[in-house]
N, C-alpha and C. Protein backbone atom coordinates (compact mmCIF):
# COMPACT_ATOMS: atom_id res chain seq x y z
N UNK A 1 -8.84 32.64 -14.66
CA UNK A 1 -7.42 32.84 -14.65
C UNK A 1 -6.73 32.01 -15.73
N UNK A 2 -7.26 30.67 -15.75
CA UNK A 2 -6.31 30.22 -16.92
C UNK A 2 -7.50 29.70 -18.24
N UNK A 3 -8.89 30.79 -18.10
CA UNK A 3 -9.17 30.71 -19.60
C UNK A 3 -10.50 29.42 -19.34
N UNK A 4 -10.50 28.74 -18.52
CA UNK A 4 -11.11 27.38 -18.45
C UNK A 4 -12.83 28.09 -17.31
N UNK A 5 -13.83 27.75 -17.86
CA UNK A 5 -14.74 27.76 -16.70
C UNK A 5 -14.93 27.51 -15.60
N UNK A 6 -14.57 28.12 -14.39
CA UNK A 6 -14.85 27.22 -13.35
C UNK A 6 -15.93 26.89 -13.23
N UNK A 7 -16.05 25.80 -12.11
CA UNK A 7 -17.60 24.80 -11.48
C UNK A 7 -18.58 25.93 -10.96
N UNK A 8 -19.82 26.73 -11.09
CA UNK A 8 -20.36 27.56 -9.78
C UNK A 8 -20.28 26.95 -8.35
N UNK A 9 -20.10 27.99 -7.65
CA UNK A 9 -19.96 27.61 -6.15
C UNK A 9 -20.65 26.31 -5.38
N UNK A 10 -20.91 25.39 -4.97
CA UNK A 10 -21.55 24.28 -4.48
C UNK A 10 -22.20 23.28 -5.56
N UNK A 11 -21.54 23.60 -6.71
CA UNK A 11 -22.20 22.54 -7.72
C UNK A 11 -21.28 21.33 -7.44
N UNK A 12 -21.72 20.46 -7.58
CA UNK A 12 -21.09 18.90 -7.70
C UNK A 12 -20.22 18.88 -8.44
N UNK A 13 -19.27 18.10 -7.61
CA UNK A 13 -17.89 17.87 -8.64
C UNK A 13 -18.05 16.74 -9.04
N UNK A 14 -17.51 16.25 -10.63
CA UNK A 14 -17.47 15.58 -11.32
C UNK A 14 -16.43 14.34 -10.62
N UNK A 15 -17.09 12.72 -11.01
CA UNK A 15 -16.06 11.60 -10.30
C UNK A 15 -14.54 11.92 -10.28
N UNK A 16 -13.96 12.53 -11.56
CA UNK A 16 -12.62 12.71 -12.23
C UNK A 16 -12.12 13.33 -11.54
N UNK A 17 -12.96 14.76 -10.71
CA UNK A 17 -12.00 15.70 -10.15
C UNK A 17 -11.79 15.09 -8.63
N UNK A 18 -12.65 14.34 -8.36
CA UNK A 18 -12.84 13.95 -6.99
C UNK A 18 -11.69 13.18 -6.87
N UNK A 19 -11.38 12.16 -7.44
CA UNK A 19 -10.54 10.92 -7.80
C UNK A 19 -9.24 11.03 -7.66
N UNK A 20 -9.07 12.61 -8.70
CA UNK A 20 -7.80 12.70 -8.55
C UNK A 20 -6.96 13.31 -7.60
N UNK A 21 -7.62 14.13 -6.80
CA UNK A 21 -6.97 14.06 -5.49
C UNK A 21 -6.13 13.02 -4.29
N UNK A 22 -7.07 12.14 -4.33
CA UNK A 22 -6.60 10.65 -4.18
C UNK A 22 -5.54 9.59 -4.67
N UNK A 23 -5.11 10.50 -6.19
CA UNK A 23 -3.91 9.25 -6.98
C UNK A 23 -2.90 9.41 -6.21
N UNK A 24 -1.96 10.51 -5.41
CA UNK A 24 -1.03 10.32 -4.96
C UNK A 24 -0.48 9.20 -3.78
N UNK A 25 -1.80 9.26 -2.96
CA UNK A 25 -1.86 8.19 -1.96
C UNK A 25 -1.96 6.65 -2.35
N UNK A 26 -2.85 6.84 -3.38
CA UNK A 26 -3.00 5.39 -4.32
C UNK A 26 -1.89 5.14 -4.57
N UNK A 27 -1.35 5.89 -5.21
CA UNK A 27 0.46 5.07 -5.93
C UNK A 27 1.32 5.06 -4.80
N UNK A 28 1.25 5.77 -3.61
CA UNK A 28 2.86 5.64 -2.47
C UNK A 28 2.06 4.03 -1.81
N UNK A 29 0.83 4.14 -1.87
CA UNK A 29 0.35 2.80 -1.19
C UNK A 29 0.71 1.36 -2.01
N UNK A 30 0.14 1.39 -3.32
CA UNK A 30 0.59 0.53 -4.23
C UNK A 30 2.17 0.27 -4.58
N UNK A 31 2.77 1.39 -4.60
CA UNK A 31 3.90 0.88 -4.45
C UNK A 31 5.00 0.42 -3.15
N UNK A 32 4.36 0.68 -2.52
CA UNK A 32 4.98 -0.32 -0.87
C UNK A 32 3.96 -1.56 -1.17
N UNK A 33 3.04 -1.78 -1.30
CA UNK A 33 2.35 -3.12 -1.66
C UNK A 33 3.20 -3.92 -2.67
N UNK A 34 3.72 -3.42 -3.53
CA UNK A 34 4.41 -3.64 -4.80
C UNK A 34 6.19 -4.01 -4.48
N UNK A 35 6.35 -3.31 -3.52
CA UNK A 35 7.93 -3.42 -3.09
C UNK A 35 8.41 -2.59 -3.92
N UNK A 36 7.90 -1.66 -4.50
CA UNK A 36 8.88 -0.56 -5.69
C UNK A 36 8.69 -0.46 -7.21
N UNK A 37 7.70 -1.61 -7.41
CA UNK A 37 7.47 -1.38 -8.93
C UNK A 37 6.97 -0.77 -9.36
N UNK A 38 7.15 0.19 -9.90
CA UNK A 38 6.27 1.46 -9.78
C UNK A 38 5.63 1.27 -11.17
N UNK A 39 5.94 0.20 -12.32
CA UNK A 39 5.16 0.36 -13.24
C UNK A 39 4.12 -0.58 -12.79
N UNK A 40 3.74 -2.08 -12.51
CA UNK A 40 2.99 -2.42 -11.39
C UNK A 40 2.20 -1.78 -10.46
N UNK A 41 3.04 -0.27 -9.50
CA UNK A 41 2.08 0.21 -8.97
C UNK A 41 0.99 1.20 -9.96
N UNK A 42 1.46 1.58 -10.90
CA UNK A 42 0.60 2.88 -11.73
C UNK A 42 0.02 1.65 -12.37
N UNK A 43 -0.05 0.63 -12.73
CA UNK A 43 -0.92 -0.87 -13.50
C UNK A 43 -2.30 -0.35 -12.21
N UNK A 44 -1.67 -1.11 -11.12
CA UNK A 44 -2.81 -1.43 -9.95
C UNK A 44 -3.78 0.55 -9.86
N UNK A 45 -2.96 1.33 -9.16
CA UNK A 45 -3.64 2.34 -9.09
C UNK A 45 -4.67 2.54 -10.64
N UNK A 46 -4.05 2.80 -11.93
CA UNK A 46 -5.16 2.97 -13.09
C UNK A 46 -6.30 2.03 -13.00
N UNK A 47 -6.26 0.15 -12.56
CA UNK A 47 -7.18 -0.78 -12.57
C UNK A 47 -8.23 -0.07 -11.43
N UNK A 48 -7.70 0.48 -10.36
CA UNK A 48 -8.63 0.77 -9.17
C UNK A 48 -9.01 1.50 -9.50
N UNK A 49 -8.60 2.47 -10.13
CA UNK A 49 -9.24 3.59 -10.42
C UNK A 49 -10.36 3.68 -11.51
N UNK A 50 -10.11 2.88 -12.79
CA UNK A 50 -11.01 2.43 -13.59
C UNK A 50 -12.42 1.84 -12.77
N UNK A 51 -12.49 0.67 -12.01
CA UNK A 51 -12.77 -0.04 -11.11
C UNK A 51 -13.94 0.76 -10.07
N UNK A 52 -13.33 1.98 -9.49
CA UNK A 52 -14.61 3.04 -8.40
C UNK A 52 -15.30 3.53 -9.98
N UNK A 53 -14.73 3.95 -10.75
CA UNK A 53 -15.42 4.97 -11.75
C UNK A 53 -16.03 4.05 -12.33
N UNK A 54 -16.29 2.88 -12.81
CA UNK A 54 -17.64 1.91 -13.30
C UNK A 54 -18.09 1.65 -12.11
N UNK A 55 -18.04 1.31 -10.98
CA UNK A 55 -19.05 1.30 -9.70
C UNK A 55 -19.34 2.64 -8.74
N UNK A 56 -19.39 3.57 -10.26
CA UNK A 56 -19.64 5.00 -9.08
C UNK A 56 -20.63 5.39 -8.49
N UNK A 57 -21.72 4.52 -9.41
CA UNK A 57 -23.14 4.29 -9.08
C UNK A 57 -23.40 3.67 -7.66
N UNK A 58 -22.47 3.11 -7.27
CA UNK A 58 -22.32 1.69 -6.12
C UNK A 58 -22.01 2.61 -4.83
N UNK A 59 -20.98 3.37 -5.08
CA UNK A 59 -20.78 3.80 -4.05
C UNK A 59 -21.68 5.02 -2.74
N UNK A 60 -21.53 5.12 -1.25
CA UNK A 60 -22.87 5.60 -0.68
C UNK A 60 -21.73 6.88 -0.86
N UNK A 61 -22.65 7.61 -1.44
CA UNK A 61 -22.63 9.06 -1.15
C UNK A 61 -22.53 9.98 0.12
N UNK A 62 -22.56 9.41 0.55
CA UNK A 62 -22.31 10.13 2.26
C UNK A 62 -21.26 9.50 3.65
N UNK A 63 -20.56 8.31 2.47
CA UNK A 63 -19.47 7.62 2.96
C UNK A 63 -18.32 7.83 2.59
N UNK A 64 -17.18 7.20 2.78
CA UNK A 64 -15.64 8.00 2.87
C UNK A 64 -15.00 7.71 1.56
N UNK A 65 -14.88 8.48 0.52
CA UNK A 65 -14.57 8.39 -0.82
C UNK A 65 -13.14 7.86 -0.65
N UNK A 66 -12.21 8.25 0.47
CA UNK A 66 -10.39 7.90 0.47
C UNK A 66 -10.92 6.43 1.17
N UNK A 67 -12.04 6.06 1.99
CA UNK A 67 -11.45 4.54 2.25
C UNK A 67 -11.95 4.02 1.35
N UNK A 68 -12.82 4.39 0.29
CA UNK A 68 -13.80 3.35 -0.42
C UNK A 68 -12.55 2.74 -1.64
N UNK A 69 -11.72 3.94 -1.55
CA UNK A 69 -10.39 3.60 -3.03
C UNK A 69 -9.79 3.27 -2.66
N UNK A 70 -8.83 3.46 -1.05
CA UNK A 70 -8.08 2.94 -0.66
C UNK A 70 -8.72 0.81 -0.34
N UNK A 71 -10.00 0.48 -0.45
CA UNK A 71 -10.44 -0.17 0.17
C UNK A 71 -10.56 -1.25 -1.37
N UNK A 72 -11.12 -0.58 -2.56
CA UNK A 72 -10.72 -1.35 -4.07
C UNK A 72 -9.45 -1.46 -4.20
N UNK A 73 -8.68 -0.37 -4.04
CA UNK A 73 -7.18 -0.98 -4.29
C UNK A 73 -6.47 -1.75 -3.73
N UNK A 74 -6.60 -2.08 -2.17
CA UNK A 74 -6.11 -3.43 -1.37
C UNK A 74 -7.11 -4.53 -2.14
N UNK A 75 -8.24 -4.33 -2.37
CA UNK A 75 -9.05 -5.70 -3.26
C UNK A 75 -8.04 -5.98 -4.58
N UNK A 76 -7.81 -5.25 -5.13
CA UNK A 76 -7.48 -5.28 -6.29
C UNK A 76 -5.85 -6.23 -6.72
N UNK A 77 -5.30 -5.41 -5.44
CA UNK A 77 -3.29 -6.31 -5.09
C UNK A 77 -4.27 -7.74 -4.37
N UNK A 78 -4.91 -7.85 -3.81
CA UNK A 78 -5.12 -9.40 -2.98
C UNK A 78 -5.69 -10.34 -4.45
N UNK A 79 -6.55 -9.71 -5.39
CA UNK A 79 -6.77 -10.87 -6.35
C UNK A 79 -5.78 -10.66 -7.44
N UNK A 80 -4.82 -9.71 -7.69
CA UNK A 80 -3.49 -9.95 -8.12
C UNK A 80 -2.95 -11.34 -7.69
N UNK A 81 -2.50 -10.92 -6.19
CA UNK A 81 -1.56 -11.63 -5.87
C UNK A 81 -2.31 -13.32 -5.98
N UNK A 82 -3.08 -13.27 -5.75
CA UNK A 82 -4.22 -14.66 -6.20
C UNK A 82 -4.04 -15.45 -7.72
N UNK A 83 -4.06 -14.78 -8.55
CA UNK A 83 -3.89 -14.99 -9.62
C UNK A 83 -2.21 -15.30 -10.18
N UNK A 84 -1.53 -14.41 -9.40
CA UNK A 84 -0.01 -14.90 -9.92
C UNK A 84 0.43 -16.01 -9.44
N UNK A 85 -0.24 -16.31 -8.07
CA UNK A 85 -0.22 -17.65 -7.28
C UNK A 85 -0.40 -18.63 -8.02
N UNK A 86 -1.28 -18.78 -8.99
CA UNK A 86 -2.38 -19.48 -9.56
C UNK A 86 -1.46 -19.84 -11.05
N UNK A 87 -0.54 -18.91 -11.09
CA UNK A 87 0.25 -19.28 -12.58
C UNK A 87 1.55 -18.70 -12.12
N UNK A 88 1.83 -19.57 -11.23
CA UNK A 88 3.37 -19.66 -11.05
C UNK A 88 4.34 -19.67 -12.03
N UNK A 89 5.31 -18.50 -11.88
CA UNK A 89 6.41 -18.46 -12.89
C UNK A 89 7.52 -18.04 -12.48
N UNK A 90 8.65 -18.87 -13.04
CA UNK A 90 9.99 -18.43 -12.73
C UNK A 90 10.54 -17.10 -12.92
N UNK A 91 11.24 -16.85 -11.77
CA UNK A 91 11.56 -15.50 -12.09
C UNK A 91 13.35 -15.61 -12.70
N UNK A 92 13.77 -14.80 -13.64
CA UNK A 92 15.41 -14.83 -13.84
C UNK A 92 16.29 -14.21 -12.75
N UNK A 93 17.30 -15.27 -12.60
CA UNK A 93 18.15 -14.78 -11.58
C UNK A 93 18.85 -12.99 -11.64
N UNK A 94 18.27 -12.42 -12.69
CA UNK A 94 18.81 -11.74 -12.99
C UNK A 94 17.45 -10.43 -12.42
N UNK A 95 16.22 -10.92 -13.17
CA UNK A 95 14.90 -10.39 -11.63
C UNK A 95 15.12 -10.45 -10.56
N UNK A 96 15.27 -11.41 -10.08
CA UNK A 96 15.81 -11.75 -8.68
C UNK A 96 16.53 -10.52 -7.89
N UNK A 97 17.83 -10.41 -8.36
CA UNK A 97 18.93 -9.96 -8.30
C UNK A 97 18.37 -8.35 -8.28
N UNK A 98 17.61 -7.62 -9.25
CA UNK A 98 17.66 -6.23 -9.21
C UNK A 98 16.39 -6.16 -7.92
N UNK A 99 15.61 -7.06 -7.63
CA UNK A 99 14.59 -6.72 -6.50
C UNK A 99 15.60 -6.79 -5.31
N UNK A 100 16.61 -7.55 -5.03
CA UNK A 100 17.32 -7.39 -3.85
C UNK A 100 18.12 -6.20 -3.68
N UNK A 101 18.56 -5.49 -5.21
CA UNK A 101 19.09 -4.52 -4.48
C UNK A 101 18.38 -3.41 -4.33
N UNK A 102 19.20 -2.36 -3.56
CA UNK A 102 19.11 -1.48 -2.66
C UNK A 102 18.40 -0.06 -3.44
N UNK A 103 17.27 0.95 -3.48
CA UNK A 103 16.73 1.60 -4.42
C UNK A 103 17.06 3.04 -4.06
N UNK A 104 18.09 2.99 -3.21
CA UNK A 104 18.63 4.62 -2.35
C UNK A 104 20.15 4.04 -2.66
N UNK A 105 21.03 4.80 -3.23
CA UNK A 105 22.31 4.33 -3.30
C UNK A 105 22.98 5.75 -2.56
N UNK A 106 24.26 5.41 -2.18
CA UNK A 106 25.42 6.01 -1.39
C UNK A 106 25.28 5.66 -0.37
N UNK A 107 27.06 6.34 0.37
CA UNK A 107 27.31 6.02 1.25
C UNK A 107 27.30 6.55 2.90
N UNK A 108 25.86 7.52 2.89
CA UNK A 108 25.70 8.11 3.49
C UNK A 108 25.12 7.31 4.68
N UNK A 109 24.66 7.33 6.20
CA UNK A 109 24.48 6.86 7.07
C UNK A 109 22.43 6.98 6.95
N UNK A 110 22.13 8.06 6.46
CA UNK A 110 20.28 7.79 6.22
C UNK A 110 20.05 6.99 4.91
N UNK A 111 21.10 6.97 4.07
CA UNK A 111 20.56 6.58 3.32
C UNK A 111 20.54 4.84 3.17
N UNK A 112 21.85 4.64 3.99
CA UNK A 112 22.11 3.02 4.17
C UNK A 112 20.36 2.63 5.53
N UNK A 113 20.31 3.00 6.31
CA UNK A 113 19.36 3.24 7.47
C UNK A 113 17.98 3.18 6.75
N UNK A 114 17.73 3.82 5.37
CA UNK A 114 16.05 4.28 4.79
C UNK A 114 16.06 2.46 3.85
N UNK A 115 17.40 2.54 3.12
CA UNK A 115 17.53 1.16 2.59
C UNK A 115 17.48 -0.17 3.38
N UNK A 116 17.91 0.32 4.84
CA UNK A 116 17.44 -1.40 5.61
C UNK A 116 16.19 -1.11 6.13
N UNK A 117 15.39 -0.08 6.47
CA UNK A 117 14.01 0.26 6.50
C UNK A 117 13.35 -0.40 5.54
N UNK A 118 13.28 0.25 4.32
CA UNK A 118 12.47 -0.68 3.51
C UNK A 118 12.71 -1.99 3.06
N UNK A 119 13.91 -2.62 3.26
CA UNK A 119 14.35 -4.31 3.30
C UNK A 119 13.57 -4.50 4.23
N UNK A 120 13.61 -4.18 5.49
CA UNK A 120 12.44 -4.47 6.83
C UNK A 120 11.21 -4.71 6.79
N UNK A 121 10.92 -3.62 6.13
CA UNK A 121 9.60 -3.59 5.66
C UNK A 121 9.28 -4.84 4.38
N UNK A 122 10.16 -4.19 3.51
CA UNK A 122 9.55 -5.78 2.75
C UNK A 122 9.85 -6.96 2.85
N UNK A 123 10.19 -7.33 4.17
CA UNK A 123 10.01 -8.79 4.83
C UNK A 123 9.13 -9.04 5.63
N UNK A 124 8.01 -8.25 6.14
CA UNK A 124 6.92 -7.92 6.74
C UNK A 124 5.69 -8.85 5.85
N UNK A 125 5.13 -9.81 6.61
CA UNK A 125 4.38 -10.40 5.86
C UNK A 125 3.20 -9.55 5.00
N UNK A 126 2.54 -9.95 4.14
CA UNK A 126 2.03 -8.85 3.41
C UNK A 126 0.75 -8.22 4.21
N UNK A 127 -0.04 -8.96 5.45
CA UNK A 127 -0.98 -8.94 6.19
C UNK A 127 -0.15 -7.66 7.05
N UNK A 128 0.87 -7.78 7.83
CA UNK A 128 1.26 -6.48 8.93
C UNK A 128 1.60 -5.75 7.63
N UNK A 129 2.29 -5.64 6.89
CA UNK A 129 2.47 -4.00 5.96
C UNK A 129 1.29 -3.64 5.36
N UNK A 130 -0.08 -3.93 5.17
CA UNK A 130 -0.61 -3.51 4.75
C UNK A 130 -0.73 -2.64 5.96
N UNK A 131 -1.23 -3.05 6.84
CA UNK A 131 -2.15 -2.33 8.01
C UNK A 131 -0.84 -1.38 8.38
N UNK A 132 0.41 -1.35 8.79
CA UNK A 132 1.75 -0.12 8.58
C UNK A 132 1.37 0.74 7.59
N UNK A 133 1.27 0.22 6.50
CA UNK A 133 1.09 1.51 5.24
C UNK A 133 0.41 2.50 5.46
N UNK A 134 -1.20 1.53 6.27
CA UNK A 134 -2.25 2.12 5.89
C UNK A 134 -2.17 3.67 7.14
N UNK A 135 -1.99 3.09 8.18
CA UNK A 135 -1.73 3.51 9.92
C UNK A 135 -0.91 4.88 9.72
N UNK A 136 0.70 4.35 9.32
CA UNK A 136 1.98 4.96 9.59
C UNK A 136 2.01 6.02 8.48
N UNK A 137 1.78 5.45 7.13
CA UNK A 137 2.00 6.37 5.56
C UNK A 137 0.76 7.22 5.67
N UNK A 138 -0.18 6.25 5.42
CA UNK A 138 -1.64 7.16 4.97
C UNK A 138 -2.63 7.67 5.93
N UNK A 139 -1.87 7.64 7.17
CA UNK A 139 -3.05 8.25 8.26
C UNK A 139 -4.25 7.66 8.40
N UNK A 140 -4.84 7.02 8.09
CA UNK A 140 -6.02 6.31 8.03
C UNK A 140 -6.21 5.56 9.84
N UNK A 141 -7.45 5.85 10.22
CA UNK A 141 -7.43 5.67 12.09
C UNK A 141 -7.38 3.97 11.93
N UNK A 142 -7.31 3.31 13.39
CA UNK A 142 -7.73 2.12 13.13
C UNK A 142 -8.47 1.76 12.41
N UNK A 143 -10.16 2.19 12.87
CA UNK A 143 -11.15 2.15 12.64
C UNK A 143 -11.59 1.84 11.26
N UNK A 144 -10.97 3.32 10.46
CA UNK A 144 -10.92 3.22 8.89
C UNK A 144 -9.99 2.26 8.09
N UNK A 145 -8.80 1.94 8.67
CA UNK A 145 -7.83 0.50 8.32
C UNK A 145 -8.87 -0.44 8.60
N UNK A 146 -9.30 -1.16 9.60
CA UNK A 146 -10.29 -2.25 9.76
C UNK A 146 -11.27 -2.65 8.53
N UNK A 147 -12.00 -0.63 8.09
CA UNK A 147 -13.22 -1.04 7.39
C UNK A 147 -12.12 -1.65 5.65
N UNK A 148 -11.30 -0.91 5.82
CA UNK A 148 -11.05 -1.11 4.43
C UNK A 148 -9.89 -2.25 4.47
N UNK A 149 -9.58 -2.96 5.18
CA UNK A 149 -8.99 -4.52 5.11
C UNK A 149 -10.05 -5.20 4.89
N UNK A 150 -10.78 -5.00 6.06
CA UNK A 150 -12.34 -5.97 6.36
C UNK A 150 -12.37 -6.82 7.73
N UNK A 151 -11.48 -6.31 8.17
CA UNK A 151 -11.07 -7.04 10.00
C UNK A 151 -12.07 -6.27 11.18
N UNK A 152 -11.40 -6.89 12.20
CA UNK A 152 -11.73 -6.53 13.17
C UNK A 152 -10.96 -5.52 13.84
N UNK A 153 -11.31 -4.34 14.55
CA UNK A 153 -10.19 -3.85 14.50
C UNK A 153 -9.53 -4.06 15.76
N UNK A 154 -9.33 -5.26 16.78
CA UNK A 154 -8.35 -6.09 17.32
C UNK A 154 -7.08 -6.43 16.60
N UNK A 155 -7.46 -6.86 15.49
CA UNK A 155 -6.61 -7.58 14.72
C UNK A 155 -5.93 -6.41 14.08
N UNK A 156 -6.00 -5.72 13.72
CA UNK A 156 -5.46 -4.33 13.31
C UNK A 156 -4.35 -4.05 13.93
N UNK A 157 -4.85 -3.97 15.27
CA UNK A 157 -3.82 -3.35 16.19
C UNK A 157 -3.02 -4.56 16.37
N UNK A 158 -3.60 -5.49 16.31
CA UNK A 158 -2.35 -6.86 16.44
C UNK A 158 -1.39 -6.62 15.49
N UNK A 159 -1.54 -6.90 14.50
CA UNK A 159 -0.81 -6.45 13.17
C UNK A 159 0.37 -5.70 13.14
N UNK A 160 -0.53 -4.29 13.35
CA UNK A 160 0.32 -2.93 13.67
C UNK A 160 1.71 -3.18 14.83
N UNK A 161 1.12 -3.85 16.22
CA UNK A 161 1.88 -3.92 16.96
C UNK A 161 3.06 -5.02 16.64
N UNK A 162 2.93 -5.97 15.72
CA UNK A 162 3.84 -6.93 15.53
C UNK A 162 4.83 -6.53 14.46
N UNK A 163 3.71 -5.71 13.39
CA UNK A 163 4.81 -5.01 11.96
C UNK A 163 6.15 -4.25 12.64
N UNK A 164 5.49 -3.37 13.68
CA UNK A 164 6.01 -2.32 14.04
C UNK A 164 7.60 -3.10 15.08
N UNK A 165 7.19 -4.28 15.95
CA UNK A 165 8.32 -4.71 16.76
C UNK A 165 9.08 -5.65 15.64
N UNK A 166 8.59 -5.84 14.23
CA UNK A 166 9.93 -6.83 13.33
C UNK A 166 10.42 -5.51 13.01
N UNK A 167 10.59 -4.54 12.29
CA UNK A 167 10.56 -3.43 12.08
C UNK A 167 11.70 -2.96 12.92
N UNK A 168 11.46 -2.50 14.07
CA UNK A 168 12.22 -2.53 15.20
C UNK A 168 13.18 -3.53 15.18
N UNK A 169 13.46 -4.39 15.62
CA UNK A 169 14.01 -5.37 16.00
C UNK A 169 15.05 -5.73 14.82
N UNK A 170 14.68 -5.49 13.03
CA UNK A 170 15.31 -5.55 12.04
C UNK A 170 16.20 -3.98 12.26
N UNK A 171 16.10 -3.16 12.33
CA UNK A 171 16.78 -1.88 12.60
C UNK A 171 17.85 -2.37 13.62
N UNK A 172 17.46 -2.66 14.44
CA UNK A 172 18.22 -3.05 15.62
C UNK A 172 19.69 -4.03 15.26
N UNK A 173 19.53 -4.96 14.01
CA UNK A 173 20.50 -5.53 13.84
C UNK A 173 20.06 -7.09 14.00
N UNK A 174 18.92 -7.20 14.59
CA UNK A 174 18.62 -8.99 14.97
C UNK A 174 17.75 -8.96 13.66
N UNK A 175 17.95 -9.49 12.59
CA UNK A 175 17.32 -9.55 11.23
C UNK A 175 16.83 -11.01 10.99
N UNK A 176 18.06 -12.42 11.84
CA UNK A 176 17.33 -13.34 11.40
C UNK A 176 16.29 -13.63 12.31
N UNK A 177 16.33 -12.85 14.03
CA UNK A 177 15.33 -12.75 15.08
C UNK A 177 13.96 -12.41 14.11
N UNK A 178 14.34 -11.21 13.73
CA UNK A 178 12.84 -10.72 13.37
C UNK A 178 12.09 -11.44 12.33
N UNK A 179 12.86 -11.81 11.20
CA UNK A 179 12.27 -12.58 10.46
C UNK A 179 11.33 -14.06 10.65
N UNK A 180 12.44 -14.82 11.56
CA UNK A 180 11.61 -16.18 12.34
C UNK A 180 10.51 -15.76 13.13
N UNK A 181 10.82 -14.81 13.75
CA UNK A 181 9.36 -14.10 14.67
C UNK A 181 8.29 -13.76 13.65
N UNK A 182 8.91 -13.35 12.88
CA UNK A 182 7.20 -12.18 11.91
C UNK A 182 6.44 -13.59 10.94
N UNK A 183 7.16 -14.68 10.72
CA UNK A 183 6.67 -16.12 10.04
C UNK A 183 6.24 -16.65 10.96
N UNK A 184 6.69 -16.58 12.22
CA UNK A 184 5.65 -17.34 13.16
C UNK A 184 4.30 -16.75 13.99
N UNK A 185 4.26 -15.68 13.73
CA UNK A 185 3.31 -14.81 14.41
C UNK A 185 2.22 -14.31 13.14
N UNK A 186 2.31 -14.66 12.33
CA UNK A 186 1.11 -14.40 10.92
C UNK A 186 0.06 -15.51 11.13
């Protein structure tokens, strides 16, 4: 139809085609990991993605190709965030300033509501939003959240259940409640 060969029927698909099915989830994940940076998140998603495709050899063939990427790309933001730790730098009040505001503008009632949602969310220590992202956004069962954090999956559901009541509780209007709660419960 458009001129190009297709694959014959049951032949193996190439890493590339496999992969890319997967970028969309990679980037909505990376960028809630990211808080919105979406050039940051397409940085992290291309590194992960580079990253399975030199260990394609590595990976088991008869295991779950969405947790194995979803599972490099949480590796990938944790030795980020390791490393920026590691070379602390000032940010300009003027950085500062555009991460606080709001990335849905007007004055509509969902849209003020989706904007204190994700303020909520990104006050969520980075341990409960991962396991939210993974649960709530990307469908992924406990089970498969566990393998690809690397927990137990007790702790999962701990997580889940605590992201989910700051979450709550920030919607609700008690914002400095939820916050002192979600720092003391990590």
């Amino acid at each position: 139809m458009n001129g190009s060969p297709s694959p014959a029927k049951g032949a193996p698909k190439q890493p590339a085609e496999l992969l890319e099915t997967h970028i969309p989830g990679l980037r909505r994940y990376a960028l809630a990991l990211l808080h919105g940076d979406r050039e940051g998140a397409d940085d992290l998603v291309q590194d992960s993605l580079e990253r399975a495709l030199s260990c394609w050899h590595q990976r088991r063939t008869d295991g779950d190709l969405h947790g194995w990427l979803f599972t490099i790309l949480y590796h990938r933001f944790v030795t980020g965030r390791r490393r920026q730790r590691r070379d602390v730098g000032h940010s300009s009040l003027t950085e500062i300033l555009e991460v606080e505001q709001p990335r849905v503008e007007g004055g509509q009632e969902e849209a003020l509501a989706h904007r204190d949602l994700l303020r909520g969310f990104a006050e969520l220590p980075e341990e409960q939003r991962s396991v939210l992202l993974l649960i709530a956004v990307e469908d992924f069962s406990y089970r498969e959240t566990a393998r690809v954090l690397g927990l137990p999956i007790g702790t999962v559901m701990s997580r889940l259940s605590r992201g989910r009541e700051h979450l709550r509780q920030y919607m609700n209007g008690d914002r400095i409640c939820a916050r002192r709660r979600a720092m003391s419960l990590t």
